[in-house]
N, C-alpha and C. Protein backbone atom coordinates (compact mmCIF):
# COMPACT_ATOMS: atom_id res chain seq x y z
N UNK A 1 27.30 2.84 -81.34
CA UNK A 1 26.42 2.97 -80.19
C UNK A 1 26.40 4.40 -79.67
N UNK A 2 27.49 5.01 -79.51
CA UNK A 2 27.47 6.57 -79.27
C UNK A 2 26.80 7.71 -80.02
N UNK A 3 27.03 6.88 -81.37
CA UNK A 3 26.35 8.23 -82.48
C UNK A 3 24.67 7.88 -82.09
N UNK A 4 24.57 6.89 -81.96
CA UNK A 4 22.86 6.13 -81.41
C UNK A 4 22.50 7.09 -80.30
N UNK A 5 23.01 7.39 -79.60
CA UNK A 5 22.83 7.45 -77.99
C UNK A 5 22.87 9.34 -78.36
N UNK A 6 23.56 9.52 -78.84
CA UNK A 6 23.21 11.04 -79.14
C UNK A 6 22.63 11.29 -80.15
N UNK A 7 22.08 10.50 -81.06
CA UNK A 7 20.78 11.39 -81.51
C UNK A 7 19.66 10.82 -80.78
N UNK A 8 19.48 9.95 -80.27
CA UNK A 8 18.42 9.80 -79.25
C UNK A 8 18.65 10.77 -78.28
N UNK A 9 19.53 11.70 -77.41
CA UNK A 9 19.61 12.48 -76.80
C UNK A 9 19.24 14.47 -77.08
N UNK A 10 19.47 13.77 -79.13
CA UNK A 10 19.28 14.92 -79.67
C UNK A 10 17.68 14.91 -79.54
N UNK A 11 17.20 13.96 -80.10
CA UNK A 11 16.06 13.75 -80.12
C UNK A 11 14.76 13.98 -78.84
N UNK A 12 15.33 13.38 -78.14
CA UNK A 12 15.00 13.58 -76.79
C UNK A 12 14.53 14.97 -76.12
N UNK A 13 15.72 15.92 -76.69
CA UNK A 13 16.08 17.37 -76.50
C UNK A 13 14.54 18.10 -77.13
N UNK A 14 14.52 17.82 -78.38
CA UNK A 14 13.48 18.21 -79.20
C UNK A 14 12.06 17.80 -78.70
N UNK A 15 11.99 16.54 -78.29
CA UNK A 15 10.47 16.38 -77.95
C UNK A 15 10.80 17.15 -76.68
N UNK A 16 11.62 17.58 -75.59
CA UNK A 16 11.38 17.99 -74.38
C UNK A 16 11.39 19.82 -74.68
N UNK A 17 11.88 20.12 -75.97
CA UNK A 17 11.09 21.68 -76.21
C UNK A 17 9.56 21.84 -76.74
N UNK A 18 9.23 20.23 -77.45
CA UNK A 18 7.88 20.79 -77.62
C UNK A 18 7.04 20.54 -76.98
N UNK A 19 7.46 19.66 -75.63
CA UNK A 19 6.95 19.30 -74.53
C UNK A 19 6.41 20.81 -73.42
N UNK A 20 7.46 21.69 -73.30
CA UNK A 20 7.63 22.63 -73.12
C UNK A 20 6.97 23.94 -73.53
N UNK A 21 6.84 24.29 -74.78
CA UNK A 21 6.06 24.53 -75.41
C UNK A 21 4.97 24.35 -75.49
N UNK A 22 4.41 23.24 -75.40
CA UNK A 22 2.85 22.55 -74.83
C UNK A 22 2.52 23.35 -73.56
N UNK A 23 3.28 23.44 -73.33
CA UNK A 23 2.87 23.87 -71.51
C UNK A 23 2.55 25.12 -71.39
N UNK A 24 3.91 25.68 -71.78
CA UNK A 24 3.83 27.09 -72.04
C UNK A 24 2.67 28.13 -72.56
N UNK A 25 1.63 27.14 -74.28
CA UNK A 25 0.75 27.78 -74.79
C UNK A 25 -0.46 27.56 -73.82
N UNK A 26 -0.94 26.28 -72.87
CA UNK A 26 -1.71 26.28 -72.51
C UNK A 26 -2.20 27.10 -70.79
N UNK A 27 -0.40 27.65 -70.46
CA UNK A 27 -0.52 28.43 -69.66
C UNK A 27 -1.29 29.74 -69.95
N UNK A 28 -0.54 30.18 -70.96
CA UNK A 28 -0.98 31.33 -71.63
C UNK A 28 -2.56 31.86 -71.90
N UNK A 29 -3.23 30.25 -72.18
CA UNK A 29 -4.46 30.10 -72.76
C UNK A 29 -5.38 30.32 -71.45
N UNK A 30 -4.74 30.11 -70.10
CA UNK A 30 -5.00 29.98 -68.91
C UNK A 30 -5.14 31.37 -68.47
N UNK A 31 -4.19 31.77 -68.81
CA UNK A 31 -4.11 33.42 -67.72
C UNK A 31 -4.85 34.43 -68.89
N UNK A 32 -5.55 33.98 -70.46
CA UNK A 32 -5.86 34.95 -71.19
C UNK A 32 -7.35 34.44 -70.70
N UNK A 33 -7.98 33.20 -70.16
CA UNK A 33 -9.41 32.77 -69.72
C UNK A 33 -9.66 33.76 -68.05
N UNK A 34 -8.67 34.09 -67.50
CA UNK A 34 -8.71 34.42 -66.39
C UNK A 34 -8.81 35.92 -66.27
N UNK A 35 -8.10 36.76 -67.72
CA UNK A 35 -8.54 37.96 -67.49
C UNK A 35 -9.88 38.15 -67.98
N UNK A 36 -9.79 37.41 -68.81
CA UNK A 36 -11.49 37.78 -69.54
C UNK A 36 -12.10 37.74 -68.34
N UNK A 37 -12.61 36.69 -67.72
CA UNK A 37 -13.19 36.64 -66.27
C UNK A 37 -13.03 37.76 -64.92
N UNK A 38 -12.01 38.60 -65.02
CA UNK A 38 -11.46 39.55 -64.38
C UNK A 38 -12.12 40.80 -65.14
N UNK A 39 -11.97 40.65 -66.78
CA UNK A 39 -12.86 42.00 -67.54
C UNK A 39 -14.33 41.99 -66.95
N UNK A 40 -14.76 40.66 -66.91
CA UNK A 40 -16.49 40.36 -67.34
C UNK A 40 -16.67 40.93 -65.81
N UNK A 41 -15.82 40.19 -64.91
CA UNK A 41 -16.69 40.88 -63.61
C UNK A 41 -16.37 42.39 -63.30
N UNK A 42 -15.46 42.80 -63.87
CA UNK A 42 -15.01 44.63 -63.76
C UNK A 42 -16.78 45.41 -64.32
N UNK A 43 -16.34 44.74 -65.82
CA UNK A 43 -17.20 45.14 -66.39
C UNK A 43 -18.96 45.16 -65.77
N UNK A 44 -19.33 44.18 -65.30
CA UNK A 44 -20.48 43.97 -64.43
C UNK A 44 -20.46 45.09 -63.19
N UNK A 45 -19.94 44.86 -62.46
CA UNK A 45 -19.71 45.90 -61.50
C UNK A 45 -19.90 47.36 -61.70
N UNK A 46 -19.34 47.82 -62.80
CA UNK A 46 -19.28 49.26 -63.49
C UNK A 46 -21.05 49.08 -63.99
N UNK A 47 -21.44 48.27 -64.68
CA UNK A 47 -22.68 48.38 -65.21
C UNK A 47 -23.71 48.38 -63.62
N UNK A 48 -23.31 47.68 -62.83
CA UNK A 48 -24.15 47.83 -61.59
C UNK A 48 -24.12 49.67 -61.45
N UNK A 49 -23.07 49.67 -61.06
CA UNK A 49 -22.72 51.76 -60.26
C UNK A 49 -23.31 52.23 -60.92
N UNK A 50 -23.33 51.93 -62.04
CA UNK A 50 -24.06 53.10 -63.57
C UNK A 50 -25.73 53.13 -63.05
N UNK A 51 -26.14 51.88 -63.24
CA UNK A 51 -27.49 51.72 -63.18
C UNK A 51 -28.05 50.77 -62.12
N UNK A 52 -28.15 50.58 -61.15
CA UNK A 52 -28.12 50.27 -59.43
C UNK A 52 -29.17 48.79 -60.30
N UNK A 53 -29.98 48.95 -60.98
CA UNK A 53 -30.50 47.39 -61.31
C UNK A 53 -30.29 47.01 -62.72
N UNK A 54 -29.34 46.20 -62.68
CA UNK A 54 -28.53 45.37 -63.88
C UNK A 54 -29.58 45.07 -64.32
N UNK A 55 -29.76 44.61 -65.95
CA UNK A 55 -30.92 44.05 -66.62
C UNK A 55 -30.98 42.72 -65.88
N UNK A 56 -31.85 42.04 -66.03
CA UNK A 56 -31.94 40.79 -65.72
C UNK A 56 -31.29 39.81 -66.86
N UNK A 57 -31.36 40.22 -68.24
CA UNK A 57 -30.85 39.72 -69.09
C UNK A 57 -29.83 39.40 -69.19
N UNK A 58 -28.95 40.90 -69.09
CA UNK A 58 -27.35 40.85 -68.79
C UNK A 58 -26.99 40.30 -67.91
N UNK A 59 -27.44 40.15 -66.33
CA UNK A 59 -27.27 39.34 -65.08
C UNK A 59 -26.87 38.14 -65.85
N UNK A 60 -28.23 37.30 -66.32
CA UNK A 60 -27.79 36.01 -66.78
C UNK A 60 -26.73 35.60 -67.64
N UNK A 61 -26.61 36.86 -68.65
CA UNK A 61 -26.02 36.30 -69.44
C UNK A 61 -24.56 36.32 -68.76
N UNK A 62 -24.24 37.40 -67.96
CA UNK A 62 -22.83 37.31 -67.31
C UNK A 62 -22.50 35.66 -66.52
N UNK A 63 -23.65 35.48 -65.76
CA UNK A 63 -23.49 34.43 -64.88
C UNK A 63 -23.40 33.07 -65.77
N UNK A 64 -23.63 33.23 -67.14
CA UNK A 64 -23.82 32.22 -67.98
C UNK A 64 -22.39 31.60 -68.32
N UNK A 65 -21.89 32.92 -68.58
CA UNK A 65 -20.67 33.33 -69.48
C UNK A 65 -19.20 33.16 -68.31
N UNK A 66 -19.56 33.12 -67.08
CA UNK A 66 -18.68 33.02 -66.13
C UNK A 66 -18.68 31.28 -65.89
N UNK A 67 -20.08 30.97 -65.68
CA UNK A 67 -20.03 29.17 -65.29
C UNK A 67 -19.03 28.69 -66.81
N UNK A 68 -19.56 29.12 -67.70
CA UNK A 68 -18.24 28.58 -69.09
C UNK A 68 -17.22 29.28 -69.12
N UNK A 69 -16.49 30.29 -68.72
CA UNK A 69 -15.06 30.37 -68.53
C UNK A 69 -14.94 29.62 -67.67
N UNK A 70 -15.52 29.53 -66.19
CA UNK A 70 -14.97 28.77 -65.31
C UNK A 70 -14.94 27.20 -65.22
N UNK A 71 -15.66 26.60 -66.34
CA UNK A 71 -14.81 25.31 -66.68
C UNK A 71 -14.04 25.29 -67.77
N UNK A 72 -14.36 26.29 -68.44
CA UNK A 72 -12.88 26.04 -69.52
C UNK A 72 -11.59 26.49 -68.83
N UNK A 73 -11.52 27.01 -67.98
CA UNK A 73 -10.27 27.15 -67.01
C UNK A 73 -9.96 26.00 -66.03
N UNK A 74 -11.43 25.42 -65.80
CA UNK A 74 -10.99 24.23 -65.16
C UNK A 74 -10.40 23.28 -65.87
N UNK A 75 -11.13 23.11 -67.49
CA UNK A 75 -9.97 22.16 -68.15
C UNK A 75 -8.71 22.22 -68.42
N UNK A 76 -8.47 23.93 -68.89
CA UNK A 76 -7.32 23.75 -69.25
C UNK A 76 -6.18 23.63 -67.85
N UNK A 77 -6.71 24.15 -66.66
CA UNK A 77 -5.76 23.65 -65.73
C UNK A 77 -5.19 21.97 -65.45
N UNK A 78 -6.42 21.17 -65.92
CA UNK A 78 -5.84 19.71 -66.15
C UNK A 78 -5.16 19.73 -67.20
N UNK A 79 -5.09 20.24 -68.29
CA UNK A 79 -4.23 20.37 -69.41
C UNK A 79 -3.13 20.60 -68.93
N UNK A 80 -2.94 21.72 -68.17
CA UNK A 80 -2.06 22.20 -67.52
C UNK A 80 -1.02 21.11 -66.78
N UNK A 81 -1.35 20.56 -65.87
CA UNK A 81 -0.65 19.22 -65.54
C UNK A 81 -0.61 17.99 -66.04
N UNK A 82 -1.23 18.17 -66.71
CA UNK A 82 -0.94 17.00 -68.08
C UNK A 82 0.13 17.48 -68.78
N UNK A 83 0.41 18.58 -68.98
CA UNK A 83 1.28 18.77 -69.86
C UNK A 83 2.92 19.42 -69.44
N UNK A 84 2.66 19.49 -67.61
CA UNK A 84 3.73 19.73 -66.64
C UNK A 84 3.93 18.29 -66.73
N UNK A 85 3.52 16.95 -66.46
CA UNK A 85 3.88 15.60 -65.63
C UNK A 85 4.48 15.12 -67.56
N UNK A 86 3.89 15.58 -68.57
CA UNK A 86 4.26 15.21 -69.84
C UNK A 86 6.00 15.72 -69.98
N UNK A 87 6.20 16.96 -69.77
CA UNK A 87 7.35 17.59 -70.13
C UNK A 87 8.05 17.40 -68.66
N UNK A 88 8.32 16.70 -67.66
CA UNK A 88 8.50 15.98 -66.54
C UNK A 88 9.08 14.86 -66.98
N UNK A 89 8.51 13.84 -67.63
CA UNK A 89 8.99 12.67 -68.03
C UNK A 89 9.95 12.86 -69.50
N UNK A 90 9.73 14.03 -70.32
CA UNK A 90 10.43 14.16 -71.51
C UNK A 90 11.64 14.54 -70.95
N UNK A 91 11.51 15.73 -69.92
CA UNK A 91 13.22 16.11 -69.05
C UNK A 91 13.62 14.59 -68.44
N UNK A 92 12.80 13.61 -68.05
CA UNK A 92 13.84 12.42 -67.60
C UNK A 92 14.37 12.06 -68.29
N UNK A 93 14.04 11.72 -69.45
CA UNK A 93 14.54 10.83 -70.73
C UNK A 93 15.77 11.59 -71.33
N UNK A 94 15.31 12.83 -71.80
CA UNK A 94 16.56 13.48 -71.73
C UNK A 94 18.10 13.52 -70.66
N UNK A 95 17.67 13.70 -69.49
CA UNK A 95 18.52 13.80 -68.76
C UNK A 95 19.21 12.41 -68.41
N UNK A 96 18.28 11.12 -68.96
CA UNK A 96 19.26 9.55 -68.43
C UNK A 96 19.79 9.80 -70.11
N UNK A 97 19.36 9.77 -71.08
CA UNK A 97 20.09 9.71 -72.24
C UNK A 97 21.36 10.88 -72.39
N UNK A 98 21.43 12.05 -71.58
CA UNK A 98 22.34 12.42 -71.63
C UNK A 98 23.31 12.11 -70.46
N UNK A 99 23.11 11.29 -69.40
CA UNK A 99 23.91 10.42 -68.56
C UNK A 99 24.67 9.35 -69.25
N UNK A 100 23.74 8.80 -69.87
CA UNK A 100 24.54 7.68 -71.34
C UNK A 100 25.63 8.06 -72.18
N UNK A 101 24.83 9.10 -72.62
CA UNK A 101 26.36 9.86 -73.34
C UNK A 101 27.40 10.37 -72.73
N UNK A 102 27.26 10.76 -71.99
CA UNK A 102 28.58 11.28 -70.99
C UNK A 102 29.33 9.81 -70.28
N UNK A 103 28.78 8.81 -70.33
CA UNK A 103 29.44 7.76 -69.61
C UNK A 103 30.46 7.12 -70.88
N UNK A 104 29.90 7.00 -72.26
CA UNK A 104 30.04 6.60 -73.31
C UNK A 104 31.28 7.62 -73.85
N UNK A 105 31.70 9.15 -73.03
CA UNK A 105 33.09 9.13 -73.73
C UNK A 105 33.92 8.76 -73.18
């Protein structure tokens, strides 16, 4: 029952790094959607000073290009806690299975 109880704890361990990991890449994926959005509007701005009337073309296409970062940032922020409340419940499991084992020596 002990050797049971610790590789389920080993195990446990492992899904709660790639639980972790999950989180981690889609943070990442988060703050690399957010500079782009930080470039695009720099970048707009500078093209305004340069030339006081933006194409109309470029206008749109910026404003196009911002409404789709700004829901792909909105998804991945649900990703985002999907994958905090995911690696949340993988640290519980871990942490009662390693309560088990420690009671079990």
């Amino acid at each position: 029952m002990k050797r049971d109880v610790l590789r389920l704890e080993h195990l446990a361990g492992l899904r709660l790094d790639l639980k972790l990991n999950a989180l981690r890449r889609e943070t990442e994926a988060a703050e690399t959607l957010r500079s782009e959005m930080r470039h695009l509007a720099d970048s707009a701005l500078l093209a305004r000073r340069d030339d006081q009337r933006l194409g109309e073309r470029h206008a749109l296409w910026i404003r196009q290009r911002m409404e789709t970062l700004n829901m792909d940032l909105a998804n991945r922020l649900v990703r985002i806690e999907e994958a905090r409340e995911s690696a949340m419940r993988a640290f519980g499991q871990k942490d009662a299975l390693s309560l088990l084992a420690a009671k079990d020596k």
